[in-house]
PDB file of N, CA and C in Angstrom:
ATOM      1  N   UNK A   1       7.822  34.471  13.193  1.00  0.00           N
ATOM      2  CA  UNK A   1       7.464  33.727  12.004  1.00  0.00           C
ATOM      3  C   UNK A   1       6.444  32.659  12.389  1.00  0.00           C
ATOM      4  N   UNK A   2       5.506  32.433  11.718  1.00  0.00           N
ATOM      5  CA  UNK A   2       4.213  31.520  11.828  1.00  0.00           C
ATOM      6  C   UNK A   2       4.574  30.821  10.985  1.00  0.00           C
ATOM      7  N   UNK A   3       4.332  29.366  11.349  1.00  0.00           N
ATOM      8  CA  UNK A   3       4.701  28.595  10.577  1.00  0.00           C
ATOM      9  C   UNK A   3       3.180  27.301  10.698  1.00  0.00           C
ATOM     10  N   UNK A   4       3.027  26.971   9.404  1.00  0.00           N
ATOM     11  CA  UNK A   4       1.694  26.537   9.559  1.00  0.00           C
ATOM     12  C   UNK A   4       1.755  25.013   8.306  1.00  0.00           C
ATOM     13  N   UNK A   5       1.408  23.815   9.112  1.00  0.00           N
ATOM     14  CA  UNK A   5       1.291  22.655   8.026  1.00  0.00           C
ATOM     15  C   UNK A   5       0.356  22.490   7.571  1.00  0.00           C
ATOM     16  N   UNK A   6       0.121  22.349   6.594  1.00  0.00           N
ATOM     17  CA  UNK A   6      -1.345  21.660   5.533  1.00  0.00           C
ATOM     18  C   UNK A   6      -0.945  19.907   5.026  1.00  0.00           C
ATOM     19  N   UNK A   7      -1.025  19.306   5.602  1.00  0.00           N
ATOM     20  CA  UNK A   7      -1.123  18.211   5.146  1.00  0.00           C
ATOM     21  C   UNK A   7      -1.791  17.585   4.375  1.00  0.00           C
ATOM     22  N   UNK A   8      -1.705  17.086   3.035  1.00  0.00           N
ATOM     23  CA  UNK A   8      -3.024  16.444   2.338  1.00  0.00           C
ATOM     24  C   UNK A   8      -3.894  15.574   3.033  1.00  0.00           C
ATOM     25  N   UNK A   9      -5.347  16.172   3.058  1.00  0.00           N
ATOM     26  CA  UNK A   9      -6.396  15.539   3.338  1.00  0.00           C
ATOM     27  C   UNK A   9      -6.465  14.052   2.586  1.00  0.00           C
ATOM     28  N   UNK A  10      -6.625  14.259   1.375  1.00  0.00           N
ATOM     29  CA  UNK A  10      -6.569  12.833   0.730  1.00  0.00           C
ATOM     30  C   UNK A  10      -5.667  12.282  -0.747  1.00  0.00           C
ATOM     31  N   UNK A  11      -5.289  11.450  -0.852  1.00  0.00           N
ATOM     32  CA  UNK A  11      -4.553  10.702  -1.925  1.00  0.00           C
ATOM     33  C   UNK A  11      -5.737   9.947  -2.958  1.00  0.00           C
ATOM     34  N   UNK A  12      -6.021  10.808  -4.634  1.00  0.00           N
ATOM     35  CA  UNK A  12      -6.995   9.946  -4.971  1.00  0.00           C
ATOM     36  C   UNK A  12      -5.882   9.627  -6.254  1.00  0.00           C
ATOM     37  N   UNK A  13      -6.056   7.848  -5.933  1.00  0.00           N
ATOM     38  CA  UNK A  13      -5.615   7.367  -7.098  1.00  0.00           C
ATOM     39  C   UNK A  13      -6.573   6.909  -8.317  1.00  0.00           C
ATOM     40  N   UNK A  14      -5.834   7.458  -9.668  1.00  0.00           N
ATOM     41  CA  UNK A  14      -6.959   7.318 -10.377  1.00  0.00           C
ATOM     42  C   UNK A  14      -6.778   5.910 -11.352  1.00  0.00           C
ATOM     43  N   UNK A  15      -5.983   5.489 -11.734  1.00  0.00           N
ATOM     44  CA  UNK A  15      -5.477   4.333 -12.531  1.00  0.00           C
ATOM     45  C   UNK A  15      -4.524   3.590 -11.531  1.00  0.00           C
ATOM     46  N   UNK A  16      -4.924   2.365 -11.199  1.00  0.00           N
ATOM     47  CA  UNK A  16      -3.839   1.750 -10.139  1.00  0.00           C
ATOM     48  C   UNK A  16      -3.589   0.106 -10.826  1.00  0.00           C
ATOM     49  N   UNK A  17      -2.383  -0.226 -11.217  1.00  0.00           N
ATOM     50  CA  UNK A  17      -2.388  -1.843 -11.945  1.00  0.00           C
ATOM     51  C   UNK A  17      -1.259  -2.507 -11.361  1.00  0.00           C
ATOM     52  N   UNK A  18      -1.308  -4.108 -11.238  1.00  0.00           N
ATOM     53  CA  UNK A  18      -0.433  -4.697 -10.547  1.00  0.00           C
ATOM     54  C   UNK A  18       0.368  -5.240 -11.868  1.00  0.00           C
ATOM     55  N   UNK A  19       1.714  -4.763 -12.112  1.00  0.00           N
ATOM     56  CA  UNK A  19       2.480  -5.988 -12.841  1.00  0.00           C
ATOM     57  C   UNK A  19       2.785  -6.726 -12.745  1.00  0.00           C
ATOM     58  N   UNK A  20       3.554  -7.930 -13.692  1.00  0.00           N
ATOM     59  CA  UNK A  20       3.443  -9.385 -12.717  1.00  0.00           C
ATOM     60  C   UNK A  20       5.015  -9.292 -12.416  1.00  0.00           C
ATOM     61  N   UNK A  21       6.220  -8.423 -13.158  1.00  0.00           N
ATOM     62  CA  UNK A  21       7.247  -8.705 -13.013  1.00  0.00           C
ATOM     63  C   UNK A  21       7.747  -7.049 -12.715  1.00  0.00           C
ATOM     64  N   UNK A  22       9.242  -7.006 -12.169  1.00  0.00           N
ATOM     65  CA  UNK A  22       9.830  -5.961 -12.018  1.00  0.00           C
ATOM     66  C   UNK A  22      10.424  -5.695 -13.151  1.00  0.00           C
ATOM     67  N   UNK A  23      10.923  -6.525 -13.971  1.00  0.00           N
ATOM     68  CA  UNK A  23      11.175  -6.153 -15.915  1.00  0.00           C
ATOM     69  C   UNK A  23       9.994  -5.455 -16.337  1.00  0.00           C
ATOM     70  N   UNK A  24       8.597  -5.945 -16.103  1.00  0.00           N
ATOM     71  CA  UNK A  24       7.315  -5.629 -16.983  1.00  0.00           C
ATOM     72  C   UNK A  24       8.044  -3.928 -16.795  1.00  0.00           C
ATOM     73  N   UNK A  25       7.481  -3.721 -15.362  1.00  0.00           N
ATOM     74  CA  UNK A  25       7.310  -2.530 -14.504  1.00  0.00           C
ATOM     75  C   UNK A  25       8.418  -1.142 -14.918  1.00  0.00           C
ATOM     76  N   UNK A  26       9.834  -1.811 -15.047  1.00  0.00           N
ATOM     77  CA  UNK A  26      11.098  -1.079 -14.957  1.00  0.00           C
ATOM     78  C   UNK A  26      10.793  -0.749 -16.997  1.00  0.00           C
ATOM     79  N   UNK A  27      10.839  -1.509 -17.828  1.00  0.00           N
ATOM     80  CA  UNK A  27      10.413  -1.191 -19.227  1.00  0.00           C
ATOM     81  C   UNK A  27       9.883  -0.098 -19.290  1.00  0.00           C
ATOM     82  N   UNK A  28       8.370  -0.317 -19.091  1.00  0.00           N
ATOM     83  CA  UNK A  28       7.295   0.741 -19.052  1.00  0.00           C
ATOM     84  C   UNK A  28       7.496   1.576 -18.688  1.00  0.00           C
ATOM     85  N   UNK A  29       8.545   1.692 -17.852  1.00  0.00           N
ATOM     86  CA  UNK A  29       8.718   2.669 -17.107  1.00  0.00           C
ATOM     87  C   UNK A  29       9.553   3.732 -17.900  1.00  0.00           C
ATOM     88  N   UNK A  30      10.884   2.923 -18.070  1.00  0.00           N
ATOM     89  CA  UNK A  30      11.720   3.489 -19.130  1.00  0.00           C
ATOM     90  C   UNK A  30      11.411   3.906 -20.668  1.00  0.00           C
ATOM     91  N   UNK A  31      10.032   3.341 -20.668  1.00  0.00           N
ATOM     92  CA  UNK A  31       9.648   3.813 -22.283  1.00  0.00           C
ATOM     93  C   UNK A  31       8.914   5.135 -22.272  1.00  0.00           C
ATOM     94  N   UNK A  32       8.373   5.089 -20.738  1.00  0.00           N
ATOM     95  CA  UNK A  32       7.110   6.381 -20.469  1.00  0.00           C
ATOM     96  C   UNK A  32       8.207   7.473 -20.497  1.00  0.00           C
ATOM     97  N   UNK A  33       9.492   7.220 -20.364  1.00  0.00           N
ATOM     98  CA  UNK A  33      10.399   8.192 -19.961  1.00  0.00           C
ATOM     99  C   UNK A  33      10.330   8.803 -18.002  1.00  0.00           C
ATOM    100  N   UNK A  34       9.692   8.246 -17.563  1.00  0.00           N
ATOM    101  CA  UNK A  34       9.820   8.069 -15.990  1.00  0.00           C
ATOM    102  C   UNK A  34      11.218   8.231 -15.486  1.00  0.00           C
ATOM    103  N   UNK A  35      11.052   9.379 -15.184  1.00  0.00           N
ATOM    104  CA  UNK A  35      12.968  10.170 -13.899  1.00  0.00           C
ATOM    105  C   UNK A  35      13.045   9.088 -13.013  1.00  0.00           C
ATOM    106  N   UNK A  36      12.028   8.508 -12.360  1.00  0.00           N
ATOM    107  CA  UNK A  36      12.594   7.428 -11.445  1.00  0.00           C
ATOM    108  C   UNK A  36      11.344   6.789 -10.562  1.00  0.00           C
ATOM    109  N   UNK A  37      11.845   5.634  -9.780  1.00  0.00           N
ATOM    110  CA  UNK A  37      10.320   5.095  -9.697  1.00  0.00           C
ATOM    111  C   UNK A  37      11.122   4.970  -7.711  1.00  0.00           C
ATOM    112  N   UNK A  38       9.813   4.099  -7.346  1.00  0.00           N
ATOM    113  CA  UNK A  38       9.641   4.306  -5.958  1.00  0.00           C
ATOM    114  C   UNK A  38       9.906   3.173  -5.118  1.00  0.00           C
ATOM    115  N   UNK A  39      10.120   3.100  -3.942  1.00  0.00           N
ATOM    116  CA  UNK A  39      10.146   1.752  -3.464  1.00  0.00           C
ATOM    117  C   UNK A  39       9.530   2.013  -1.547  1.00  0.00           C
ATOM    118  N   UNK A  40       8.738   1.053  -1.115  1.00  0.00           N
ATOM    119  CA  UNK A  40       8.511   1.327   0.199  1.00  0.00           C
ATOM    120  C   UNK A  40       7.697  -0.215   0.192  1.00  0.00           C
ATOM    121  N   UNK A  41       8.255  -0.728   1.646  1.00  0.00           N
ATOM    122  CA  UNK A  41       7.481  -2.094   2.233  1.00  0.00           C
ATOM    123  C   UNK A  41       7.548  -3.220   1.008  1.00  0.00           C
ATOM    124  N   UNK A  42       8.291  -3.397   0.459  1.00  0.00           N
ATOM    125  CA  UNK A  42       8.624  -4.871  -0.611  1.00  0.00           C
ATOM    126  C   UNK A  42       7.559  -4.004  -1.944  1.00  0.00           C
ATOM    127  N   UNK A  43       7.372  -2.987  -2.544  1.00  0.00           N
ATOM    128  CA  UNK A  43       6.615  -2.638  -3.491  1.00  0.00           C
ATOM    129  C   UNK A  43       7.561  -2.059  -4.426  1.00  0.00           C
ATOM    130  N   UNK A  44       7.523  -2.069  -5.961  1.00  0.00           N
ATOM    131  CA  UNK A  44       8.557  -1.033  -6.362  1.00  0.00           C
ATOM    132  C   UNK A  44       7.292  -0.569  -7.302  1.00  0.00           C
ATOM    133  N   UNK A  45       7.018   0.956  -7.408  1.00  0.00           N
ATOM    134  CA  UNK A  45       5.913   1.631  -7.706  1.00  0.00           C
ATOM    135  C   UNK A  45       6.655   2.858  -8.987  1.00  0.00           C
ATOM    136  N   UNK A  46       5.391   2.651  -9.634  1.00  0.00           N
ATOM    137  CA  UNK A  46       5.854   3.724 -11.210  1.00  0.00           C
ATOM    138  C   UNK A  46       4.436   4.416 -10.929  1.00  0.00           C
ATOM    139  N   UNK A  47       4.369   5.857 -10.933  1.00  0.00           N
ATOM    140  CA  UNK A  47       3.710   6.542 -10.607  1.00  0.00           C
ATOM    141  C   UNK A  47       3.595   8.211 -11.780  1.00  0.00           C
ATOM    142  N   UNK A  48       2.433   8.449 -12.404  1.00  0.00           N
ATOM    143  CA  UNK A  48       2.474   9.483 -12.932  1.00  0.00           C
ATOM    144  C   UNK A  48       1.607  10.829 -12.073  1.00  0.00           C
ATOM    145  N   UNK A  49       2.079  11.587 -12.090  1.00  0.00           N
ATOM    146  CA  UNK A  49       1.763  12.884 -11.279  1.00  0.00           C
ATOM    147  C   UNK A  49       1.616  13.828 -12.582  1.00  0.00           C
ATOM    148  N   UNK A  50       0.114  14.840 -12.431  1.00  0.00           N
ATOM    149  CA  UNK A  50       0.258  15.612 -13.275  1.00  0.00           C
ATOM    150  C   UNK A  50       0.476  16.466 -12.527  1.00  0.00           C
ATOM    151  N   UNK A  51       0.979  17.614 -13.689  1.00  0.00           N
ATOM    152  CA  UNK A  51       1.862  19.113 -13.132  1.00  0.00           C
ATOM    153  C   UNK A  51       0.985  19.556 -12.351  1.00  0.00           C
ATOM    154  N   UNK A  52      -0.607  19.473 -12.833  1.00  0.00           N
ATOM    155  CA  UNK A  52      -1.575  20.500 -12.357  1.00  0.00           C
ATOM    156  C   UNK A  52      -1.851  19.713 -10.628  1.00  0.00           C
ATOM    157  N   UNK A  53      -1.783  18.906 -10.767  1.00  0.00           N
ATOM    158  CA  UNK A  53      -1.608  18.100  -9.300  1.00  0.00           C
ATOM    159  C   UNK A  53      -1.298  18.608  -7.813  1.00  0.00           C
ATOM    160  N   UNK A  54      -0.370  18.857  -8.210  1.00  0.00           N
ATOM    161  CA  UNK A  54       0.461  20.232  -6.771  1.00  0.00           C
ATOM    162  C   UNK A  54      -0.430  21.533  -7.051  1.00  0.00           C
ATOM    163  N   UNK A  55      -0.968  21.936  -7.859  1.00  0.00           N
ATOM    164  CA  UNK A  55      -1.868  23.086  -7.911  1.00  0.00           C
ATOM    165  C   UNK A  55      -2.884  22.846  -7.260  1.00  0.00           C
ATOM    166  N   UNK A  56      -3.454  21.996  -7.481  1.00  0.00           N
ATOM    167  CA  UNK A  56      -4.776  21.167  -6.896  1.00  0.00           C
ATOM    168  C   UNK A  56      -5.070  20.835  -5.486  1.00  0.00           C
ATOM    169  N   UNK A  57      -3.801  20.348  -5.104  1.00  0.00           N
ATOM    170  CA  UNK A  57      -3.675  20.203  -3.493  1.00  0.00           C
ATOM    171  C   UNK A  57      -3.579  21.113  -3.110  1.00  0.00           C
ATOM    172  N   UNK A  58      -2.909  22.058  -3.714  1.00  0.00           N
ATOM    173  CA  UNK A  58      -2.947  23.356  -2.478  1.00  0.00           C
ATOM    174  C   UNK A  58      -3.823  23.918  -2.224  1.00  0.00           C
ATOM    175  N   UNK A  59      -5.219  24.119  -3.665  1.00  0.00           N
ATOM    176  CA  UNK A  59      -6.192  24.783  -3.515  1.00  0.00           C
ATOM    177  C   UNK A  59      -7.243  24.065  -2.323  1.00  0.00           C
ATOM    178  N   UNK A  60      -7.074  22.294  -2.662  1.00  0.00           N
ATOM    179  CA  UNK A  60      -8.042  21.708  -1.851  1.00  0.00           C
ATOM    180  C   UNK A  60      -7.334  20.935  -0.790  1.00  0.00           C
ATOM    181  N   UNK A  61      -6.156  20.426  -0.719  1.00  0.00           N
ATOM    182  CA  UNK A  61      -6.003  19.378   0.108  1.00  0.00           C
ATOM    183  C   UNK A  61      -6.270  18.293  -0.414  1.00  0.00           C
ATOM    184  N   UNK A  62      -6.404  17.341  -1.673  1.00  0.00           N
ATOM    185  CA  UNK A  62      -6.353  16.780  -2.482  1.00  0.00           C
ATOM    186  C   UNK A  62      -5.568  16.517  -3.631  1.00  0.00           C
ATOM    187  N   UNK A  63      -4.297  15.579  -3.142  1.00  0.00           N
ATOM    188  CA  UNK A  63      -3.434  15.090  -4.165  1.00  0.00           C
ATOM    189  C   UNK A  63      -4.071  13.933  -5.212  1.00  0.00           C
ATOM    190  N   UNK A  64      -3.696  14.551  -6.364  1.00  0.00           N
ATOM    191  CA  UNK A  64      -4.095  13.561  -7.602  1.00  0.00           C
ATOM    192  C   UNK A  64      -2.673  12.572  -7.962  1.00  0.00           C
ATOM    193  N   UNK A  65      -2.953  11.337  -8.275  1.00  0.00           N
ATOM    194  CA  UNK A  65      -1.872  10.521  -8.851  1.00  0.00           C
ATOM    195  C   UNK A  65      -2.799   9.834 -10.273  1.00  0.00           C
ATOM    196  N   UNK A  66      -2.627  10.120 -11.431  1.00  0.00           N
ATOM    197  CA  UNK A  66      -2.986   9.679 -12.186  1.00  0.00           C
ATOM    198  C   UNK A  66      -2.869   7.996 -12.516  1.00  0.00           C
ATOM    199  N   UNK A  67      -1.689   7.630 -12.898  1.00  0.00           N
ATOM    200  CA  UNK A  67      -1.900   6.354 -12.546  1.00  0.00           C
ATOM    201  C   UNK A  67      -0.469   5.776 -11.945  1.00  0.00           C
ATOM    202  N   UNK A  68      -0.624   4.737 -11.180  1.00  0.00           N
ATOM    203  CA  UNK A  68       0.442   4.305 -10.631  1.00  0.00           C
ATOM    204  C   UNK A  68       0.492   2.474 -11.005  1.00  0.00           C
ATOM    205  N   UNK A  69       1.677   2.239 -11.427  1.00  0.00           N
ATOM    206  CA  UNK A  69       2.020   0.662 -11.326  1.00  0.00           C
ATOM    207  C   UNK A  69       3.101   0.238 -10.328  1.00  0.00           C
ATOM    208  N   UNK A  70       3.143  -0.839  -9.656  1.00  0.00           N
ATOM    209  CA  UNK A  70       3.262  -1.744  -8.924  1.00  0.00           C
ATOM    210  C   UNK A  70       3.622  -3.215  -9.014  1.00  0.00           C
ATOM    211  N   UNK A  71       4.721  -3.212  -8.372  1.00  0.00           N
ATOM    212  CA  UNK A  71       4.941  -5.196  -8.294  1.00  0.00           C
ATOM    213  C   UNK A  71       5.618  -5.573  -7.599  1.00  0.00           C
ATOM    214  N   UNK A  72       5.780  -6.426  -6.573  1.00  0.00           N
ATOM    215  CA  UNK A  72       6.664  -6.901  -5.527  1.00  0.00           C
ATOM    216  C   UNK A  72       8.437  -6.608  -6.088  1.00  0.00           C
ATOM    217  N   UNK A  73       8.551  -5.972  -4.961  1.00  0.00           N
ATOM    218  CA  UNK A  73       9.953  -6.078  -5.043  1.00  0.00           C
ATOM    219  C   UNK A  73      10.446  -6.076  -3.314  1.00  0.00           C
ATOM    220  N   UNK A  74      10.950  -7.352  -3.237  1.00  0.00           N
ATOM    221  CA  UNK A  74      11.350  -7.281  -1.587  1.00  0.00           C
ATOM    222  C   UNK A  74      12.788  -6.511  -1.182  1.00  0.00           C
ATOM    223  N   UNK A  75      13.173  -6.673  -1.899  1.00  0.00           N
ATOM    224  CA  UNK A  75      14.698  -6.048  -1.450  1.00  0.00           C
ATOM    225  C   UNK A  75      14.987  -4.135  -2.146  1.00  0.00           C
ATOM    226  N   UNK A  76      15.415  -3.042  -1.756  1.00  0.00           N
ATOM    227  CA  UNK A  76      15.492  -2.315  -2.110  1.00  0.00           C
ATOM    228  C   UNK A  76      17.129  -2.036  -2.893  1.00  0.00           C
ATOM    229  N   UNK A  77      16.872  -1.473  -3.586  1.00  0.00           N
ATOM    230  CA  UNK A  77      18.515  -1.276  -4.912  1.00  0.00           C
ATOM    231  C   UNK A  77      18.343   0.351  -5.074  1.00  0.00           C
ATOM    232  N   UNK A  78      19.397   1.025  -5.143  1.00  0.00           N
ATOM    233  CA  UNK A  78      19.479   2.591  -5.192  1.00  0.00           C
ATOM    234  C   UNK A  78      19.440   2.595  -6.883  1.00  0.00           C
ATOM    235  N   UNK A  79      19.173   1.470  -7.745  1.00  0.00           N
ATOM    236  CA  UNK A  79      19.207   1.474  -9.047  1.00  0.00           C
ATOM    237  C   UNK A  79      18.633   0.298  -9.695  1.00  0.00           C
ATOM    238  N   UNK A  80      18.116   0.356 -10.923  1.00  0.00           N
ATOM    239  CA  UNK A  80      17.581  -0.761 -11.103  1.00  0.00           C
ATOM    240  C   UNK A  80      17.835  -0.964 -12.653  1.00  0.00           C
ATOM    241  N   UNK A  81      18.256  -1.782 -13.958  1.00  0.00           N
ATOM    242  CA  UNK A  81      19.138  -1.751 -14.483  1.00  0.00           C
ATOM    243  C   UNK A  81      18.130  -1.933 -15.753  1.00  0.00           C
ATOM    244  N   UNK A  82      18.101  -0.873 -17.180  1.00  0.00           N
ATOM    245  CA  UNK A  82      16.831  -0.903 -17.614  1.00  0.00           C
ATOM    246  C   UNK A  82      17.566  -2.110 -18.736  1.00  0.00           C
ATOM    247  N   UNK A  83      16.588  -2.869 -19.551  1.00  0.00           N
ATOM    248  CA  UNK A  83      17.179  -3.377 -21.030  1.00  0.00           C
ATOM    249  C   UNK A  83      17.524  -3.091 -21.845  1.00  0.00           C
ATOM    250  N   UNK A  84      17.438  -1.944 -21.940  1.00  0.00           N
ATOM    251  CA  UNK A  84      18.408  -1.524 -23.602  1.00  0.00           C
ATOM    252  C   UNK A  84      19.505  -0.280 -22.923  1.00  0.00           C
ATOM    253  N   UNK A  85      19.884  -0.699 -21.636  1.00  0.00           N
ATOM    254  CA  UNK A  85      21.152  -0.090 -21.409  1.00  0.00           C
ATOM    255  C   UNK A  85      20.378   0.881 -20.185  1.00  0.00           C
ATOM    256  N   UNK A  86      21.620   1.382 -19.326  1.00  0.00           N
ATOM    257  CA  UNK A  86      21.434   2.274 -18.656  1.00  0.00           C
ATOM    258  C   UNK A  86      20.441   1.982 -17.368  1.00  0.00           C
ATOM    259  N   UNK A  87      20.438   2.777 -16.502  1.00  0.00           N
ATOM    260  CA  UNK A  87      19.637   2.460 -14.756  1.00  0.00           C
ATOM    261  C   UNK A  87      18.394   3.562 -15.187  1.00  0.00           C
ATOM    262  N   UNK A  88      17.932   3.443 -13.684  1.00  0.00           N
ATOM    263  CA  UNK A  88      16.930   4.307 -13.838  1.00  0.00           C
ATOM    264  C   UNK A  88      16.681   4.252 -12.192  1.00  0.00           C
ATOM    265  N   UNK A  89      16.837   5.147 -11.197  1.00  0.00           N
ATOM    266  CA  UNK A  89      17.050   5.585  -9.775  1.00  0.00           C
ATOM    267  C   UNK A  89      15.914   5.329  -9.459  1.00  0.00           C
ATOM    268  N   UNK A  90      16.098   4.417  -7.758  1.00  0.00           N
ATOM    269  CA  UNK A  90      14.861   4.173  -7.122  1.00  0.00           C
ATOM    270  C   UNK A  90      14.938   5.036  -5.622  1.00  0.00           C
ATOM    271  N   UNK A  91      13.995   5.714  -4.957  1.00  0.00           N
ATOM    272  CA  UNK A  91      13.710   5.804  -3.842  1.00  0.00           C
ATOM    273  C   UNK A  91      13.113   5.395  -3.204  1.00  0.00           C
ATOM    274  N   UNK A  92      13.849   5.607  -1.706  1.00  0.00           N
ATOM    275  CA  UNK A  92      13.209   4.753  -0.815  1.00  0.00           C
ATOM    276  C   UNK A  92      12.455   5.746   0.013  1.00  0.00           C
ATOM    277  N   UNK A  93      10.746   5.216  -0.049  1.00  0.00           N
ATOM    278  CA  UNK A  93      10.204   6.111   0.103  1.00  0.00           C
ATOM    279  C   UNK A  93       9.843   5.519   1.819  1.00  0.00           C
ATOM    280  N   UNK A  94      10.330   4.642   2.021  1.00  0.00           N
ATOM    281  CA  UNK A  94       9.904   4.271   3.590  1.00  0.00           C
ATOM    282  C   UNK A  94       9.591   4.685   4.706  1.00  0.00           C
ATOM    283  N   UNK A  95      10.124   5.727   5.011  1.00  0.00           N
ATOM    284  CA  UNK A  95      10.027   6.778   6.024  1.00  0.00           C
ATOM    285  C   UNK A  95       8.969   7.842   5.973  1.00  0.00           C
ATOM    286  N   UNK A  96       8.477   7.818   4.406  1.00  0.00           N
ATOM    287  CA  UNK A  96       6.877   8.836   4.699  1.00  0.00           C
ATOM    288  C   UNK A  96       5.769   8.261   4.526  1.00  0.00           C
ATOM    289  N   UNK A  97       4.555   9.023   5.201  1.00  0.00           N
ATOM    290  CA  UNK A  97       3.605   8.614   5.646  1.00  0.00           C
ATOM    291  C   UNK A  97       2.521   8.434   4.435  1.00  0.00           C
ATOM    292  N   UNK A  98       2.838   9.028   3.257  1.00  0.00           N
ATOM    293  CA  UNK A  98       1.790   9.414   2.005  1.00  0.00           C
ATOM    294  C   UNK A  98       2.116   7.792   1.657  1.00  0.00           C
ATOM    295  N   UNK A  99       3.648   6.960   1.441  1.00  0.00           N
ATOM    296  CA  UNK A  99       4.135   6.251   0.866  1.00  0.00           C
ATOM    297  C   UNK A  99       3.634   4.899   1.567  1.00  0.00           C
ATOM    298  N   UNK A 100       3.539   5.268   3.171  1.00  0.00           N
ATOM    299  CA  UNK A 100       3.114   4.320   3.632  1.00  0.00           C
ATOM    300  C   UNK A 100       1.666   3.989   3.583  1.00  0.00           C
ATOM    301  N   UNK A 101       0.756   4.959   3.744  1.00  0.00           N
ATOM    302  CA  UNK A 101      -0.173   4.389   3.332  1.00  0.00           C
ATOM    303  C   UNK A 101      -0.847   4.050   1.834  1.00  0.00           C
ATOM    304  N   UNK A 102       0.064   4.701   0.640  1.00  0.00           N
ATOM    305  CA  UNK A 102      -0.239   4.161  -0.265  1.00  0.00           C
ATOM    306  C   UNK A 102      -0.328   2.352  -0.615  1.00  0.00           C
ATOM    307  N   UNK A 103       1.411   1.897   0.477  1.00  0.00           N
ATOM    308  CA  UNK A 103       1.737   0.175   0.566  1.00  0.00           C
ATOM    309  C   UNK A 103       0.362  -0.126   1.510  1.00  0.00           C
ATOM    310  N   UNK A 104      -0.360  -0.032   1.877  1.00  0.00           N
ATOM    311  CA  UNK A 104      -1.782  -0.144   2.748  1.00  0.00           C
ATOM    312  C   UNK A 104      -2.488  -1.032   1.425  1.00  0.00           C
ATOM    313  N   UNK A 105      -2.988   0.280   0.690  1.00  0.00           N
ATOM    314  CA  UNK A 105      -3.951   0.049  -0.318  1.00  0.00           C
ATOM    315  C   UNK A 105      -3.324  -0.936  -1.142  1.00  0.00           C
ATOM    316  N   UNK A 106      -1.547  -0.674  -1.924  1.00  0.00           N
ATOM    317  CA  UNK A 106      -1.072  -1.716  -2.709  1.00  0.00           C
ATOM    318  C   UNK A 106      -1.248  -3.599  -2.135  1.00  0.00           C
ATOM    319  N   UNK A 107      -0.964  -3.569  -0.485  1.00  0.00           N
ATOM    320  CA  UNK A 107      -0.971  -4.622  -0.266  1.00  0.00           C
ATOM    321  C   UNK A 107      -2.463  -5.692  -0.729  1.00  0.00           C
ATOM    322  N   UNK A 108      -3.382  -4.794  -0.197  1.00  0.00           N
ATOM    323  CA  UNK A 108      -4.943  -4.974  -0.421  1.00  0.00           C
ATOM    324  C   UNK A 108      -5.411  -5.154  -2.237  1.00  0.00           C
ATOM    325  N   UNK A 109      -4.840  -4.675  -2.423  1.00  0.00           N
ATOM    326  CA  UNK A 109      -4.824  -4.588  -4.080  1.00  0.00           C
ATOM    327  C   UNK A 109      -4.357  -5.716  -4.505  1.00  0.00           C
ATOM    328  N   UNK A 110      -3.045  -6.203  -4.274  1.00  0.00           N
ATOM    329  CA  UNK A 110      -2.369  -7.637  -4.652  1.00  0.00           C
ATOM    330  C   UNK A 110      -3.060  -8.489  -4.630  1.00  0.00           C
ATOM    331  N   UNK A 111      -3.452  -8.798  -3.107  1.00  0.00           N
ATOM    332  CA  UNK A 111      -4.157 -10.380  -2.587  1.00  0.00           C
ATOM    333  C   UNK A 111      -5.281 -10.378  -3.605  1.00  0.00           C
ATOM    334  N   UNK A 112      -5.800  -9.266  -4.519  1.00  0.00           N
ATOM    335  CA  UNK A 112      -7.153  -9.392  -5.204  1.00  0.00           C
ATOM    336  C   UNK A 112      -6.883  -9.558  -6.557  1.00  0.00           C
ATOM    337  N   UNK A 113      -5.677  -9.683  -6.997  1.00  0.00           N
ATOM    338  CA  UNK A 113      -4.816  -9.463  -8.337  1.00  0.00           C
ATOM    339  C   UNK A 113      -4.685 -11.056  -8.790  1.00  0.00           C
TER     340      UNK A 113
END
């Protein structure tokens, strides 16, 4: 058996915004109807992926993220508790490398926010 990795060449983000609060962030989130949002290096990240996205990378090696929001969150929670009732699941995306260098660009992004 051959076994062969393709790693994405590149991550293009196309809409990227800083919120000022983790309420703003967790709302929006819950209104977009968002399955669950992200967390890596003090960031908690809401991220839309289109379907055609994973099609795209495979053909090129080019992952699309349509748009992603962002706002400090230092501490990580396996849940995060929306306002009109009910959680909404966070991962911890810490351990991969797509996630880490996305907190690269987020950090760089802040200080300019």
């Amino acid at each position: 058996m051959d076994v062969e990795l393709a790693i994405s060449r590149k991550v293009k983000i196309l809409g990227l915004d800083y919120r000022k609060s983790e309420d703003e962030l967790i709302w929006c989130s819950s209104t977009m109807e968002v399955s669950k949002l992200f967390w890596v290096s003090g960031y908690l990240i809401c991220m839309e992926v289109p379907e055609k996205s994973f099609e795209h990378e495979i053909e090129t090696g080019e992952f699309i993220i349509s748009q992603l929001c962002f706002t400090k969150c230092p501490k990580y929670e396996r849940f995060k508790s929306i306002a009109r009732g009910g959680q909404i699941p966070v991962v911890d995306m810490s351990s991969m490398k797509l996630f880490q260098e996305i907190a690269k660009v987020l950090a760089t992004r802040e200080s300019s926010t």
